[in-house]
Protein backbone atom coordinates (compact mmCIF):
# COMPACT_ATOMS: atom_id res chain seq x y z
CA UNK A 1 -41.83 88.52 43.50
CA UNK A 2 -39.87 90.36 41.14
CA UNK A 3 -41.35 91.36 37.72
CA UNK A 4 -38.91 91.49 35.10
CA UNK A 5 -40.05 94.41 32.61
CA UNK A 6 -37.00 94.09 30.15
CA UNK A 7 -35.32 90.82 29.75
CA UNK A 8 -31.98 90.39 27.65
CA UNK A 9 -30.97 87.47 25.88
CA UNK A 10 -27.27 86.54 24.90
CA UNK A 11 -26.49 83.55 22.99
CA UNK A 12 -22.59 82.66 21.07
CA UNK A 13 -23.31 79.13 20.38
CA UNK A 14 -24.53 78.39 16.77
CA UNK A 15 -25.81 74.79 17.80
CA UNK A 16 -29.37 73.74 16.23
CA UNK A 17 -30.14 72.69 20.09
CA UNK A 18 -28.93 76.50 21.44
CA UNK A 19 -31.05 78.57 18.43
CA UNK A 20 -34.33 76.24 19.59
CA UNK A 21 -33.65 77.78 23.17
CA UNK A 22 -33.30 81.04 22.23
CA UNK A 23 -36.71 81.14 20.06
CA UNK A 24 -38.33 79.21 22.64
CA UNK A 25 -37.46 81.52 25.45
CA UNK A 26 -37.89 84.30 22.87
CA UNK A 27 -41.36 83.84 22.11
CA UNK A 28 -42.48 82.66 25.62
CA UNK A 29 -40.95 86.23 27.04
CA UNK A 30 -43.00 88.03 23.95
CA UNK A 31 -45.93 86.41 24.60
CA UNK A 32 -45.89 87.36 28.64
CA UNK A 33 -45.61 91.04 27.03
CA UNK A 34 -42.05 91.26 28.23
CA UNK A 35 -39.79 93.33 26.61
CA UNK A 36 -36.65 91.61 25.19
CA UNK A 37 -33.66 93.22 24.04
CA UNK A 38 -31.36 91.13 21.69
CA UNK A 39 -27.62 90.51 22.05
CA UNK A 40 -25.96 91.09 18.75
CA UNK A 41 -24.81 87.79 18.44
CA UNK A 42 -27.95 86.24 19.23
CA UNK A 43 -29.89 88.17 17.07
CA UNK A 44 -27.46 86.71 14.16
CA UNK A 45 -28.13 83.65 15.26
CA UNK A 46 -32.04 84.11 14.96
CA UNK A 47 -31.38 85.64 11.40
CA UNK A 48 -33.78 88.33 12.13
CA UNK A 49 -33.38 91.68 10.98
CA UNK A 50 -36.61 93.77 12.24
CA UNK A 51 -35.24 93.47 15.95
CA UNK A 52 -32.76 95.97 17.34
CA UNK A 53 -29.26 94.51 18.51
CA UNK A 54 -27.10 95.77 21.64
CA UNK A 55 -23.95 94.76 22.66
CA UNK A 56 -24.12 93.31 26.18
CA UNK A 57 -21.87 96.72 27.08
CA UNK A 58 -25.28 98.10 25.87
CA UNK A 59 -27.53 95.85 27.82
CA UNK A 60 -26.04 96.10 30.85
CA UNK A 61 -28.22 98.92 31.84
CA UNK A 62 -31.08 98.52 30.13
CA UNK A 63 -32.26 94.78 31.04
CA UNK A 64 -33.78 94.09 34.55
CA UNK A 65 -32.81 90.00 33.77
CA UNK A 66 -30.31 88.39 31.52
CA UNK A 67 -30.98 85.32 30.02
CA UNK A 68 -27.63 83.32 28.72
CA UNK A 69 -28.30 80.64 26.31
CA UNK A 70 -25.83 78.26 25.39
CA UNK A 71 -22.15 77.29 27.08
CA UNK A 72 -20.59 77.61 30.40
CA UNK A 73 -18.13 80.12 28.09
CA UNK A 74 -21.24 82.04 27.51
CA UNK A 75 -22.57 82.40 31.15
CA UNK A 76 -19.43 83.28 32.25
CA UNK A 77 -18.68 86.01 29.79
CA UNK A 78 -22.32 87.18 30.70
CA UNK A 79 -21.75 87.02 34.45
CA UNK A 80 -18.20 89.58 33.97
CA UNK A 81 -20.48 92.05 31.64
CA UNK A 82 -23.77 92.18 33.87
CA UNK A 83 -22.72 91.31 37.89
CA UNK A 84 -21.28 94.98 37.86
CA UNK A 85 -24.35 96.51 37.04
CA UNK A 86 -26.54 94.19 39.48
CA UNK A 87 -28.13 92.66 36.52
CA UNK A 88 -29.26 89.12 37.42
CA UNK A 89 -28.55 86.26 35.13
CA UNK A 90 -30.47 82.86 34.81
């Protein structure tokens, strides 16, 4: 099995449903000790300001997983920035 050190999280939807997902999965990956790196856009969505924000340019080769919350828009977008650099997505 694969451990996944550094996880990434992107998120563009600004749904109450989507933000629930994204401190869910946020939390869960924090409390397995996993590092997670913030997209920009979901870090505006979580309102927080102590985390550090990348642009998924960024991300792309820091981030052993990438987890997209939200859309089929935003797992496709995700998919173009990360399948060049190997990076899986779930």
């Amino acid at each position: 099995m694969t451990n996944f050190a550094r996880v990434g999280l992107v998120a563009r939807t600004g749904s109450d449903q989507v933000l629930e997902s994204l401190r869910r999965v946020q939390n869960f990956l924090k409390s397995e000790k996993v590092t997670v790196l913030l997209e920009d856009k979901a870090l505006d969505l979580l309102g927080e300001s102590d985390e550090a924000a990348f642009t998924q340019e960024q991300m792309a080769d820091k981030c052993d997983l990438v987890i997209a919350i939200g859309g089929d828009g935003n797992i496709l977008g995700a998919a173009r920035n990360f399948a060049p650099a190997g990076v899986p997505i779930l």
